[in-house]
PDB file of N, CA and C in Angstrom:
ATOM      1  N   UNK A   1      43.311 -62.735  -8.691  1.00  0.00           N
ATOM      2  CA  UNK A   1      42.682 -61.549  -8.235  1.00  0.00           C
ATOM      3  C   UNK A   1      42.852 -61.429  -6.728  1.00  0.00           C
ATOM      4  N   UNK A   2      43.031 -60.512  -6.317  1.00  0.00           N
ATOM      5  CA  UNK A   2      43.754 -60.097  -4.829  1.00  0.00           C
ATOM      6  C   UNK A   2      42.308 -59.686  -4.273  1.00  0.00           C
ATOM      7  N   UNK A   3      41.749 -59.622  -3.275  1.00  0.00           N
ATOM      8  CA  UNK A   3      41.085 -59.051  -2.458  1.00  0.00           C
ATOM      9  C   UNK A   3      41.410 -58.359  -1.433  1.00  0.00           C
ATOM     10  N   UNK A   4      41.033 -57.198  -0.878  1.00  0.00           N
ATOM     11  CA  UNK A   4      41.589 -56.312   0.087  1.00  0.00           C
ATOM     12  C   UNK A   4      40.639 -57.221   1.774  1.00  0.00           C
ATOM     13  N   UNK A   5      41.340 -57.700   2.440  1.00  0.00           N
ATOM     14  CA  UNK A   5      40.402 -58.471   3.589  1.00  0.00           C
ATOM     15  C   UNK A   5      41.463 -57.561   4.848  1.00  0.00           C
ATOM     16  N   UNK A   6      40.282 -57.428   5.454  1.00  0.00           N
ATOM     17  CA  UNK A   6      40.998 -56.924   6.834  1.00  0.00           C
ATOM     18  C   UNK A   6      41.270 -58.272   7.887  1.00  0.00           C
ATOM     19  N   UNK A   7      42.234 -57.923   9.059  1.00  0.00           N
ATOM     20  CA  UNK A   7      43.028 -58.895   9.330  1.00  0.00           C
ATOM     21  C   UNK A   7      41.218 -59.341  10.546  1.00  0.00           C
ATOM     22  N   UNK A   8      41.575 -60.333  11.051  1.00  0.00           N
ATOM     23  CA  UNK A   8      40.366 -60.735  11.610  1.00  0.00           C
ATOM     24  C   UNK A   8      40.526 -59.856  12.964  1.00  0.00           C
ATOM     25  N   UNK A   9      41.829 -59.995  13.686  1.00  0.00           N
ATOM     26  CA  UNK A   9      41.612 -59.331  15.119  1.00  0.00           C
ATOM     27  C   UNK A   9      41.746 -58.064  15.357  1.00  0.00           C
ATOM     28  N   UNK A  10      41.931 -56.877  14.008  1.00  0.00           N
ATOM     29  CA  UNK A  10      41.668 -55.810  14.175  1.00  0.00           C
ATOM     30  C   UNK A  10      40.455 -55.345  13.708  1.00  0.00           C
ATOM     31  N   UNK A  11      39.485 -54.742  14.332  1.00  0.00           N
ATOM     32  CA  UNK A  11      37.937 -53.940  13.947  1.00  0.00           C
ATOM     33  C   UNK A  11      38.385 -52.634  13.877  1.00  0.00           C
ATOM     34  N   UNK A  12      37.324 -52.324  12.630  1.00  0.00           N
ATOM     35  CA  UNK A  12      37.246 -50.709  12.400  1.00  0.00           C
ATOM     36  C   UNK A  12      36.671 -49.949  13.778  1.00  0.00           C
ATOM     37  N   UNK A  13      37.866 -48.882  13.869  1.00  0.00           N
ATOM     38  CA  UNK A  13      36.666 -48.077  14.687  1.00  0.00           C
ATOM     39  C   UNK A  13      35.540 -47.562  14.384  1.00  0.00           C
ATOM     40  N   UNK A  14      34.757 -47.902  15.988  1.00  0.00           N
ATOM     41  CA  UNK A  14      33.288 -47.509  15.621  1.00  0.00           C
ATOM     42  C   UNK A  14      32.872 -46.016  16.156  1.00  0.00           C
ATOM     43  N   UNK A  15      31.886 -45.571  15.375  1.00  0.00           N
ATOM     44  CA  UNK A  15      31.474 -44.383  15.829  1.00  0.00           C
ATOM     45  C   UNK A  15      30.891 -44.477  17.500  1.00  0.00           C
ATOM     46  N   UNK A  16      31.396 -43.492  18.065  1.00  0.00           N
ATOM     47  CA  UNK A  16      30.865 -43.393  19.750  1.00  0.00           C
ATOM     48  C   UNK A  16      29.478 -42.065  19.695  1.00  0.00           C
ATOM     49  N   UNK A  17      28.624 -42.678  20.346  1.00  0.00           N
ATOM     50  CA  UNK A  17      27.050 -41.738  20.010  1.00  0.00           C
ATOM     51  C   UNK A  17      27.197 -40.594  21.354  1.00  0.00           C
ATOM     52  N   UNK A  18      27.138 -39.601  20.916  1.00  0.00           N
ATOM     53  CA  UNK A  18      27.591 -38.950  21.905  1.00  0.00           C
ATOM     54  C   UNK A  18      26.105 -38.458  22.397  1.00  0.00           C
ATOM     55  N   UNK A  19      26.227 -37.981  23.515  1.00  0.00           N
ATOM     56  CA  UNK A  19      24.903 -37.925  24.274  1.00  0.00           C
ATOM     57  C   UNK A  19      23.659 -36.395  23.724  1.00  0.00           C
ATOM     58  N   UNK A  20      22.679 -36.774  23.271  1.00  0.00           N
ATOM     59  CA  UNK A  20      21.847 -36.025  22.974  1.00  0.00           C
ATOM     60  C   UNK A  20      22.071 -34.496  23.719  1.00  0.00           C
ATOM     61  N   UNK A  21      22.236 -32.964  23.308  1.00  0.00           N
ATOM     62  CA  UNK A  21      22.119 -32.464  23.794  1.00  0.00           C
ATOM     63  C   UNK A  21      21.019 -31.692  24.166  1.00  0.00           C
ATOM     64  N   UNK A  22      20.764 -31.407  25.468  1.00  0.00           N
ATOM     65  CA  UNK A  22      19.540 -30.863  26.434  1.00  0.00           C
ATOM     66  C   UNK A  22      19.280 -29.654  26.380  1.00  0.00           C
ATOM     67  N   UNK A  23      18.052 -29.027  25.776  1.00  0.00           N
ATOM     68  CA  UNK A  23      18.075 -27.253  25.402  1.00  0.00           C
ATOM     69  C   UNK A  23      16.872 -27.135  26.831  1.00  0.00           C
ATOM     70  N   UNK A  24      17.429 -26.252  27.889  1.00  0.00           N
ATOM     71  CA  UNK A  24      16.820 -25.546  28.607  1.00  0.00           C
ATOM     72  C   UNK A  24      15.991 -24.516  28.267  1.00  0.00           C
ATOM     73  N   UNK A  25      14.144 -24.724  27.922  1.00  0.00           N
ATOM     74  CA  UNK A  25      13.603 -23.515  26.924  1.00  0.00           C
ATOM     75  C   UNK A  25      13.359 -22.695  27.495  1.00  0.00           C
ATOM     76  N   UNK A  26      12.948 -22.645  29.180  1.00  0.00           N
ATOM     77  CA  UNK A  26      12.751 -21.716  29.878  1.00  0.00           C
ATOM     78  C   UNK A  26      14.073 -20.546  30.228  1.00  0.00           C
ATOM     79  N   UNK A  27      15.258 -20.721  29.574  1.00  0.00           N
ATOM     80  CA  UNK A  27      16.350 -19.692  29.564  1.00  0.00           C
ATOM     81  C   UNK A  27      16.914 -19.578  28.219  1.00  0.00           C
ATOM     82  N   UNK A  28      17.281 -18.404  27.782  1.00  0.00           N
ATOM     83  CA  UNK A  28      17.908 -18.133  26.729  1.00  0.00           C
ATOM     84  C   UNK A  28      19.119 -18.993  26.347  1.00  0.00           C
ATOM     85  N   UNK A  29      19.564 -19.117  25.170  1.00  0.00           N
ATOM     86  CA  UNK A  29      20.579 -19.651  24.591  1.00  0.00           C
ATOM     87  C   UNK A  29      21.891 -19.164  25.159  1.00  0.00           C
ATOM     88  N   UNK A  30      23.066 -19.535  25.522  1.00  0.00           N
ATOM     89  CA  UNK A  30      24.183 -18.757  25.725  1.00  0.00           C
ATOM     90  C   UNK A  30      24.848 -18.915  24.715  1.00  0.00           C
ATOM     91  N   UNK A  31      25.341 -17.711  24.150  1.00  0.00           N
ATOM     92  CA  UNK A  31      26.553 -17.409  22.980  1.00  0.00           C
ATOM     93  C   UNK A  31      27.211 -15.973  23.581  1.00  0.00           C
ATOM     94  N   UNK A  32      28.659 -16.327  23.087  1.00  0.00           N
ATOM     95  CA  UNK A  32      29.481 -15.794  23.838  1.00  0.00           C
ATOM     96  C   UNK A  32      29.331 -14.230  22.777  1.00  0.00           C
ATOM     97  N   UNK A  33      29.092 -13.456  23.823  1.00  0.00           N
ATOM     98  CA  UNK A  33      29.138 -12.033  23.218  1.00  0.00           C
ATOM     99  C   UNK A  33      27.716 -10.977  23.210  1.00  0.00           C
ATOM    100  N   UNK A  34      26.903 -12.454  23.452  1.00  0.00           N
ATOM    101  CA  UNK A  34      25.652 -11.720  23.795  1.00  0.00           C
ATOM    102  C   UNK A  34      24.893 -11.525  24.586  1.00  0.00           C
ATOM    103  N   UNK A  35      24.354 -10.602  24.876  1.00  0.00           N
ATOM    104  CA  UNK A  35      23.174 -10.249  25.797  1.00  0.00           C
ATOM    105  C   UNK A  35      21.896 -10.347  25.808  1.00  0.00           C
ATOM    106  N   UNK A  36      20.843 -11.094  26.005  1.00  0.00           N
ATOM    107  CA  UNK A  36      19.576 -11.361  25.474  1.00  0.00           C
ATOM    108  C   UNK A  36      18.946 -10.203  26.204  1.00  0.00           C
ATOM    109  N   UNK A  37      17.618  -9.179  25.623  1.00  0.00           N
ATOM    110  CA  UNK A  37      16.998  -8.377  26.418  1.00  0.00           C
ATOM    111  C   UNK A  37      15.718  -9.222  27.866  1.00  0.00           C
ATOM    112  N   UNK A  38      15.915  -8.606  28.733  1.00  0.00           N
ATOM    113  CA  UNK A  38      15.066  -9.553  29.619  1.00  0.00           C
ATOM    114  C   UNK A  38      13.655  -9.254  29.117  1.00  0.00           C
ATOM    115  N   UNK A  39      12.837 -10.961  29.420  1.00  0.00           N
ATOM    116  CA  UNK A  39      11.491 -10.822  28.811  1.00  0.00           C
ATOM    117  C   UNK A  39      10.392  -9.986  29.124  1.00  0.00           C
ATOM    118  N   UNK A  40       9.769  -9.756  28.332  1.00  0.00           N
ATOM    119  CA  UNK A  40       8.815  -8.532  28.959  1.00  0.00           C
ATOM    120  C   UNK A  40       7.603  -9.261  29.798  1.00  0.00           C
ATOM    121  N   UNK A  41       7.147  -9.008  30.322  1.00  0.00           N
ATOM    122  CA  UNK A  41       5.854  -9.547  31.479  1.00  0.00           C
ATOM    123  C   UNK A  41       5.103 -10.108  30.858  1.00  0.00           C
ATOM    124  N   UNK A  42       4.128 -11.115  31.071  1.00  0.00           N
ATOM    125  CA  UNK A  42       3.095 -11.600  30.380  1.00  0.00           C
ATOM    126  C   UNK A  42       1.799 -10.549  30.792  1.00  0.00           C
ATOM    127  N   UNK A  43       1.414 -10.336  29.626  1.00  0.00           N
ATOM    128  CA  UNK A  43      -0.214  -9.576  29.859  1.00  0.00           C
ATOM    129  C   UNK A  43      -0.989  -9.952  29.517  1.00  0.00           C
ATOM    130  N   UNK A  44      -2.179  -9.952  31.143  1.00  0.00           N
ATOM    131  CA  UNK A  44      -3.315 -10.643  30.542  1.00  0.00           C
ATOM    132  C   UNK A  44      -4.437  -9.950  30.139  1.00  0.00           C
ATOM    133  N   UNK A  45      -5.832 -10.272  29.922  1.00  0.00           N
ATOM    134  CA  UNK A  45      -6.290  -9.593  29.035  1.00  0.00           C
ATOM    135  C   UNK A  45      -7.369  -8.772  30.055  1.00  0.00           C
ATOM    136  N   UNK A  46      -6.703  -8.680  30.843  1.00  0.00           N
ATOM    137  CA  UNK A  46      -7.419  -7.118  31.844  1.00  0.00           C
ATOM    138  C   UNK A  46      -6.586  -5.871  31.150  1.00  0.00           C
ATOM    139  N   UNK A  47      -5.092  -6.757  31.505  1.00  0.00           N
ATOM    140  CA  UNK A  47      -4.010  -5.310  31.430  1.00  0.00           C
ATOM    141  C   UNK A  47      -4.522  -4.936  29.949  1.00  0.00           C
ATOM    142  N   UNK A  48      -4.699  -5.841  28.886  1.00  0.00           N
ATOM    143  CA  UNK A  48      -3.916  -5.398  27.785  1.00  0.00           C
ATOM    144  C   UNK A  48      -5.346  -4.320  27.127  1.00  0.00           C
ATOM    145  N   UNK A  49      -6.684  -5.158  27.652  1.00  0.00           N
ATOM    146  CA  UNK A  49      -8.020  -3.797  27.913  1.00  0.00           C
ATOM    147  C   UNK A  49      -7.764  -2.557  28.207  1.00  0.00           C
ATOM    148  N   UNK A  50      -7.053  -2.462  29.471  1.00  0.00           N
ATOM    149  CA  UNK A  50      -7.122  -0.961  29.909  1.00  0.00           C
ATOM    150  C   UNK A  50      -5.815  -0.444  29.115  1.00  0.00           C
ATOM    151  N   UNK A  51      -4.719  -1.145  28.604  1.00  0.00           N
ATOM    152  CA  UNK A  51      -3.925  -0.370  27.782  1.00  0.00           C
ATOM    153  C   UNK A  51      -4.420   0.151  26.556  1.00  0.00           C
ATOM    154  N   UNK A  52      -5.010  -1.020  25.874  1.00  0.00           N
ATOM    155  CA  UNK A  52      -5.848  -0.611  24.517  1.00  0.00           C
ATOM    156  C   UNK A  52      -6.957   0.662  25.012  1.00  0.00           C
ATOM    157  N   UNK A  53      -7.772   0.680  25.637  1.00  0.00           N
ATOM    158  CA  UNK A  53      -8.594   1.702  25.755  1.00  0.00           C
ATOM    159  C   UNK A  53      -8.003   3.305  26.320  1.00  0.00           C
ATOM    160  N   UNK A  54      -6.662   3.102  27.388  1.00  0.00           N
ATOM    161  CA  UNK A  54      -6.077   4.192  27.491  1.00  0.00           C
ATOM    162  C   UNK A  54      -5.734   4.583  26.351  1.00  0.00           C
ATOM    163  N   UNK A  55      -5.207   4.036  25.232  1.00  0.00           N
ATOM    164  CA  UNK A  55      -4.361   4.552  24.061  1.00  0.00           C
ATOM    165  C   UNK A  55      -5.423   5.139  23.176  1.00  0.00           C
ATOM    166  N   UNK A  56      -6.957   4.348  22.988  1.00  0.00           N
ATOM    167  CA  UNK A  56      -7.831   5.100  22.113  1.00  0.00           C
ATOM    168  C   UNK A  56      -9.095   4.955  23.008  1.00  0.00           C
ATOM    169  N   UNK A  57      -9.539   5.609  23.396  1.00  0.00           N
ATOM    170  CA  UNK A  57     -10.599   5.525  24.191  1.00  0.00           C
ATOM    171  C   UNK A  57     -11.890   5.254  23.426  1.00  0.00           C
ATOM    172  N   UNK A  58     -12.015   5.957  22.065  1.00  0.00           N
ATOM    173  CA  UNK A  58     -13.043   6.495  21.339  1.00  0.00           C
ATOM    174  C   UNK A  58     -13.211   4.651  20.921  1.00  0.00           C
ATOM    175  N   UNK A  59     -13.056   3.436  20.490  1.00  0.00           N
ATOM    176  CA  UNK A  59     -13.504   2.589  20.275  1.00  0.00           C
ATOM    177  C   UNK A  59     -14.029   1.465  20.987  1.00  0.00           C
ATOM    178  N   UNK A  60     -13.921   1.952  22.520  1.00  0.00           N
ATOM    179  CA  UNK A  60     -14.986   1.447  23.031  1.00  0.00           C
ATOM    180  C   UNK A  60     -16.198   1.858  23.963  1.00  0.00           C
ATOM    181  N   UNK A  61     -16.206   3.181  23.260  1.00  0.00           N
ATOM    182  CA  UNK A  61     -16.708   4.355  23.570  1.00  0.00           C
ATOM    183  C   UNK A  61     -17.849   3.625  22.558  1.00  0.00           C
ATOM    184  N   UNK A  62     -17.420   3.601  21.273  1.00  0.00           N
ATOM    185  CA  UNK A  62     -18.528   3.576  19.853  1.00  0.00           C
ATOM    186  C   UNK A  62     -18.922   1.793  20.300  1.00  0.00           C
ATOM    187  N   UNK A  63     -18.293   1.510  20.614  1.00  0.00           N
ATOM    188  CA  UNK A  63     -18.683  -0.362  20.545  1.00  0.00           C
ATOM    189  C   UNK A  63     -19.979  -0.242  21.467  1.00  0.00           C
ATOM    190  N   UNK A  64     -20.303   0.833  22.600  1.00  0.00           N
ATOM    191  CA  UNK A  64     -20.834  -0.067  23.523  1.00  0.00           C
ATOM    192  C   UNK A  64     -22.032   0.935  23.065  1.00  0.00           C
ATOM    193  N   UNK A  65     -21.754   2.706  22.022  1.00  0.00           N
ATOM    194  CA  UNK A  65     -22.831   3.398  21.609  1.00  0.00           C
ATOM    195  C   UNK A  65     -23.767   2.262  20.714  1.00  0.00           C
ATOM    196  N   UNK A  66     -22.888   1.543  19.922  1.00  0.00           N
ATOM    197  CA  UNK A  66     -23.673   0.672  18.938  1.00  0.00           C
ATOM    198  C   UNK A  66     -24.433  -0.735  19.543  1.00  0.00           C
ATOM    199  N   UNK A  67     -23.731  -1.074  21.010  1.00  0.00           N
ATOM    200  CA  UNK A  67     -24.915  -2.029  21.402  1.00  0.00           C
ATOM    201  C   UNK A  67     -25.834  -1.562  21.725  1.00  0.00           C
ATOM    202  N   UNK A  68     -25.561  -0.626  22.358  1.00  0.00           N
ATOM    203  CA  UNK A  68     -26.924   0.307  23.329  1.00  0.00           C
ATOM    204  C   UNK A  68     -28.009   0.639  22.362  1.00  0.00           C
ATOM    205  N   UNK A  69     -27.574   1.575  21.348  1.00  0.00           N
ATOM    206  CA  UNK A  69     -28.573   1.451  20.376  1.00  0.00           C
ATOM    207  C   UNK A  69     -29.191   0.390  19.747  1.00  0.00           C
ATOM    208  N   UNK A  70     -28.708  -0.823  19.372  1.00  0.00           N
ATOM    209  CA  UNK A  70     -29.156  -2.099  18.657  1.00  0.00           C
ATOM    210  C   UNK A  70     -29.891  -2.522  19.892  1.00  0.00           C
ATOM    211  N   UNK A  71     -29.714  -2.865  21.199  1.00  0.00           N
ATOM    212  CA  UNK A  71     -30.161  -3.474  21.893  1.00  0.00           C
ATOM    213  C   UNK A  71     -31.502  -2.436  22.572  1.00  0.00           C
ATOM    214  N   UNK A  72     -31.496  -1.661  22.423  1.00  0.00           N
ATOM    215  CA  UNK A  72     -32.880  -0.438  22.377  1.00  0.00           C
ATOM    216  C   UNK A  72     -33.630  -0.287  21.376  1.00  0.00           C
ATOM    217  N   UNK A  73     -32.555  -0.221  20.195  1.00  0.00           N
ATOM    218  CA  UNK A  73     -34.007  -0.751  18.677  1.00  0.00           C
ATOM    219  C   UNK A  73     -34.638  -1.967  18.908  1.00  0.00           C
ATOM    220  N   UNK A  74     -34.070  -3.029  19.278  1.00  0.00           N
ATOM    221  CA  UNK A  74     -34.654  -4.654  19.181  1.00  0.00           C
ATOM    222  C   UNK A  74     -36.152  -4.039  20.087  1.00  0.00           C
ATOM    223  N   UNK A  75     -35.622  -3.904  21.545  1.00  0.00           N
ATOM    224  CA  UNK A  75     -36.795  -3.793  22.119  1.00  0.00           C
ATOM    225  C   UNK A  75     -38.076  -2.780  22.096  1.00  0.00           C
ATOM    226  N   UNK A  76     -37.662  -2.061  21.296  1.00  0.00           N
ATOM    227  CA  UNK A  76     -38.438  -0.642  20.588  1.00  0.00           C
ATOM    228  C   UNK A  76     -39.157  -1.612  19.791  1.00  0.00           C
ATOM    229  N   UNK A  77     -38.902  -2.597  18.584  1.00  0.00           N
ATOM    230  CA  UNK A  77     -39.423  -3.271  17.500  1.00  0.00           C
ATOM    231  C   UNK A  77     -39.993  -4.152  18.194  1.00  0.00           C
ATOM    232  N   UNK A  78     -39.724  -4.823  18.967  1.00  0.00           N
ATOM    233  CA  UNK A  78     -40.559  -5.827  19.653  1.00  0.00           C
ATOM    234  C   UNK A  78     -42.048  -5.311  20.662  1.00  0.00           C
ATOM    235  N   UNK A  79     -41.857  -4.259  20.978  1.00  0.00           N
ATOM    236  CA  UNK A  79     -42.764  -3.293  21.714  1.00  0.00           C
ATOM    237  C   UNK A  79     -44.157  -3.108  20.704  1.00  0.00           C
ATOM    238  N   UNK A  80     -43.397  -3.042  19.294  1.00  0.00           N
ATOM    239  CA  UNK A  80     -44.338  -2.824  18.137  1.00  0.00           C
ATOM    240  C   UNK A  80     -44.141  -0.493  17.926  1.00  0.00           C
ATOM    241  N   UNK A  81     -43.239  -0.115  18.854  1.00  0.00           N
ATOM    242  CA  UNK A  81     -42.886   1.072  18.291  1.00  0.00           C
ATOM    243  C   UNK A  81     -41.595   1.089  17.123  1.00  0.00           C
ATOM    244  N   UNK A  82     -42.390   1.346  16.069  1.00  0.00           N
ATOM    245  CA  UNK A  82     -41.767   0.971  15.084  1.00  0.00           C
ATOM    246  C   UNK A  82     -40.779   2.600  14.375  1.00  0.00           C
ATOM    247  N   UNK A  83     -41.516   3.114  14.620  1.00  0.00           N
ATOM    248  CA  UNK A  83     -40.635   4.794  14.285  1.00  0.00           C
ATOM    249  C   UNK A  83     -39.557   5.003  14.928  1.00  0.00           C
ATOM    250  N   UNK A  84     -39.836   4.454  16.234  1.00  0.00           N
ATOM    251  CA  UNK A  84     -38.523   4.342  16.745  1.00  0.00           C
ATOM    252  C   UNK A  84     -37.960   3.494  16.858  1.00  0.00           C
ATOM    253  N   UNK A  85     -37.839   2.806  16.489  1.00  0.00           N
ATOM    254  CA  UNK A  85     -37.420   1.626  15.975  1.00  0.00           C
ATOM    255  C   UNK A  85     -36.153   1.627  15.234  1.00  0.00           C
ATOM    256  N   UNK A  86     -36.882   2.628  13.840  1.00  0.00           N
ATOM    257  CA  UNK A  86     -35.612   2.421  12.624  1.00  0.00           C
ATOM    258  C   UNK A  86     -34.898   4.116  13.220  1.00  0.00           C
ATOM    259  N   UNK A  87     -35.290   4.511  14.033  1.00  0.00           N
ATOM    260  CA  UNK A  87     -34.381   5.648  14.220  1.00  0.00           C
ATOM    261  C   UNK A  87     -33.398   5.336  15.555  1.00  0.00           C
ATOM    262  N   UNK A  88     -33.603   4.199  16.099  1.00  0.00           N
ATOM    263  CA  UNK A  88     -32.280   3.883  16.447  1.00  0.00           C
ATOM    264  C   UNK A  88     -31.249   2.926  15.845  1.00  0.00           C
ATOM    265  N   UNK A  89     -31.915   2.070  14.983  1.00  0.00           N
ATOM    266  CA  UNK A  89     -31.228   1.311  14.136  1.00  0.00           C
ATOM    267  C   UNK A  89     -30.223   2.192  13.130  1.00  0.00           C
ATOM    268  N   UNK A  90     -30.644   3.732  13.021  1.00  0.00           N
ATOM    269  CA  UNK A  90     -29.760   4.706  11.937  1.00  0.00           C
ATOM    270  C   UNK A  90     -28.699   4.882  13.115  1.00  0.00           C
ATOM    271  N   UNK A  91     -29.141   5.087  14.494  1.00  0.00           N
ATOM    272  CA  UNK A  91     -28.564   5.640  15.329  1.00  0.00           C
ATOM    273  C   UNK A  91     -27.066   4.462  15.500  1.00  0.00           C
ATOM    274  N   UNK A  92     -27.687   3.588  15.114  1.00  0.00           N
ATOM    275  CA  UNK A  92     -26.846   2.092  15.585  1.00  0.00           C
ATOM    276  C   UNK A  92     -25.456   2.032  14.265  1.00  0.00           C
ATOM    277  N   UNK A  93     -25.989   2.923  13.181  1.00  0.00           N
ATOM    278  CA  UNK A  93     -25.283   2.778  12.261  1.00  0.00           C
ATOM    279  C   UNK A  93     -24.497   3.470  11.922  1.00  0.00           C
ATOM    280  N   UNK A  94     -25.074   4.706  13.123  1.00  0.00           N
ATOM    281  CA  UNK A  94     -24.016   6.092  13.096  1.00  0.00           C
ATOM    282  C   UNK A  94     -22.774   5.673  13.994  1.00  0.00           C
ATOM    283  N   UNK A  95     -23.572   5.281  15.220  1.00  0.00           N
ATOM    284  CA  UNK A  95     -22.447   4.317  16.474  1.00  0.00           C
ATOM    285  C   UNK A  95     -21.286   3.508  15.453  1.00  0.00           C
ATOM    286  N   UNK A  96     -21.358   3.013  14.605  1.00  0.00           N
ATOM    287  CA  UNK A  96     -20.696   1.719  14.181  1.00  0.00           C
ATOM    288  C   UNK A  96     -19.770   2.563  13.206  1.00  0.00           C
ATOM    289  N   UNK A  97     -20.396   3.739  12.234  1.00  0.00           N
ATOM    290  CA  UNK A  97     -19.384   4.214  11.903  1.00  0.00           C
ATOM    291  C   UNK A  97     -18.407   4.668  12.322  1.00  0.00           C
ATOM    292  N   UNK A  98     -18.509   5.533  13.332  1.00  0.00           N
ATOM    293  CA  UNK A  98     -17.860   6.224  14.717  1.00  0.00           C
ATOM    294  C   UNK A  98     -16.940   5.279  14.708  1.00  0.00           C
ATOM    295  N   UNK A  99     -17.564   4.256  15.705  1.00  0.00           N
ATOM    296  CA  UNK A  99     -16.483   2.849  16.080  1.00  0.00           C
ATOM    297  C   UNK A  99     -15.412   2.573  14.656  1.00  0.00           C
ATOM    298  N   UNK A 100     -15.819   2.569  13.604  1.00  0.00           N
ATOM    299  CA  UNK A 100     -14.543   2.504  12.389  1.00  0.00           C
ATOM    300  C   UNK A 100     -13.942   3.534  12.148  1.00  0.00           C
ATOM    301  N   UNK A 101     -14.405   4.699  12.297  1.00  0.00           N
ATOM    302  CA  UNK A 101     -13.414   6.080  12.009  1.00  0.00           C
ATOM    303  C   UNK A 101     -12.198   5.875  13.209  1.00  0.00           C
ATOM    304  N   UNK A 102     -13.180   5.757  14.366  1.00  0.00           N
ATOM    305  CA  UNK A 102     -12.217   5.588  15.794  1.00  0.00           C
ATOM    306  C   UNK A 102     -10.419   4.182  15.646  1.00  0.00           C
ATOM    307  N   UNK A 103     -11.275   3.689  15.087  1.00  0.00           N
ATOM    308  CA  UNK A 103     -10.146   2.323  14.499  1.00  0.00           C
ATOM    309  C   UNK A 103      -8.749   2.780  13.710  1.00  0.00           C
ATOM    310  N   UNK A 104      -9.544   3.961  12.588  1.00  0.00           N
ATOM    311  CA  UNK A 104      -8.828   3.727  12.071  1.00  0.00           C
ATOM    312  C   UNK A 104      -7.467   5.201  11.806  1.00  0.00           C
ATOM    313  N   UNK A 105      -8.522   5.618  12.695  1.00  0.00           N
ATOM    314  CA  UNK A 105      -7.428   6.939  13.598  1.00  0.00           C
ATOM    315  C   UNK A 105      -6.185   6.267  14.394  1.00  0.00           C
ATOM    316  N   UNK A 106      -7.082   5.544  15.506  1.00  0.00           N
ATOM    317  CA  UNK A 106      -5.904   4.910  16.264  1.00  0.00           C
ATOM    318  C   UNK A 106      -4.736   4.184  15.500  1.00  0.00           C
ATOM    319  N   UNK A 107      -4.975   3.796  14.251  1.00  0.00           N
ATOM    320  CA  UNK A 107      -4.304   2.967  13.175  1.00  0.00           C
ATOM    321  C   UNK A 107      -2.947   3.986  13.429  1.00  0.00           C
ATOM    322  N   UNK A 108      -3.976   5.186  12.397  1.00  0.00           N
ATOM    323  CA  UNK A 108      -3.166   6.121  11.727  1.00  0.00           C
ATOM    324  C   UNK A 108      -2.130   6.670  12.820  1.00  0.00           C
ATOM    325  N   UNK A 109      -2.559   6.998  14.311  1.00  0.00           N
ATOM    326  CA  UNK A 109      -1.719   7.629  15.160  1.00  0.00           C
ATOM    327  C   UNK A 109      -0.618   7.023  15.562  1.00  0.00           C
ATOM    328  N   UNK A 110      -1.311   5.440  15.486  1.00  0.00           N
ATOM    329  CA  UNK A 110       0.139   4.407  16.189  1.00  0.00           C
ATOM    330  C   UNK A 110       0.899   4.407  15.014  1.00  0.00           C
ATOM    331  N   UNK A 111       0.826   4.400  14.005  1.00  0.00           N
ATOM    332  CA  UNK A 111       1.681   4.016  12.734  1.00  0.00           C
ATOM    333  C   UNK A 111       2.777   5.120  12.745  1.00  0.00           C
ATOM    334  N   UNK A 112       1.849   6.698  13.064  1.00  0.00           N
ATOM    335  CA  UNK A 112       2.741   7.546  13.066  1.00  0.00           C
ATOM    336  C   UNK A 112       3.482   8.293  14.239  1.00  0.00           C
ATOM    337  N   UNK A 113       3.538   7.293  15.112  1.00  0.00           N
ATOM    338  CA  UNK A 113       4.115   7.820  16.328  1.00  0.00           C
ATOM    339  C   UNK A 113       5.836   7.529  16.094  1.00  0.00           C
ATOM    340  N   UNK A 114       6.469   8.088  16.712  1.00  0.00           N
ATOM    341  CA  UNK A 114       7.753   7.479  16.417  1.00  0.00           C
ATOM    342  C   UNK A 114       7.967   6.320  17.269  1.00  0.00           C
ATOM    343  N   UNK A 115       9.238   5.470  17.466  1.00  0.00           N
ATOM    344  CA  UNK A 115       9.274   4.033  17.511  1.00  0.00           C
ATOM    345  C   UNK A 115      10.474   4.958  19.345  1.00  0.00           C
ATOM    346  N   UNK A 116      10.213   4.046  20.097  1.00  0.00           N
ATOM    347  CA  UNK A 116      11.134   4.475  21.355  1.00  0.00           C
ATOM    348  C   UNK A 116      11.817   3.798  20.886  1.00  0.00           C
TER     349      UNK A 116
END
């Protein structure tokens, strides 16, 4: 029976480890042909307030009708005026609807705006 033996003073070549490559995350990928769009600004949450409220005003219009009222019933009920009491608590509930109609307008308007 023959065995296949390699000669002693020649070695197989060995694999050479080639050096890990380094992804720069703070810049886009380069591929040839493309153009990445430049990133848009970071916004923080001042800007992105006064954008949201320029675009629908009416929901935080109703957010702050419905504290005002809740926070005027509490102290109406705690006073022990109780009539008025639950008539701002309706008032609080009218505010809150408002605030969801307002939601869901803005929904409806952004959905149907066209796309730039």
């Amino acid at each position: 029976m023959a065995t296949a033996t390699t000669p002693v003073g020649q070695d197989q070549p060995t694999k050479v480890d080639s050096p890990p490559v380094v992804f720069d995350l703070s810049q886009p990928p380069v591929i040839e042909g493309f153009s990445p769009l430049p990133r848009a600004r970071e916004e923080n949450f001042k800007d992105k307030f006064i954008r949201k409220t320029k675009e629908n005003p009416f929901v935080p219009i109703g957010c702050l009708g419905t504290a005002g009222a809740l926070i005027y019933g509490l102290s109406a009920f705690r006073r022990g005026k109780t009539r008025q009491s639950q008539l701002l608590m309706r008032a609080r509930i009218f505010a809150q609807g408002f605030t969801v109609v307002a939601i869901i307008v803005g929904v409806a308007a952004t959905a149907l705006k066209p796309k730039q």
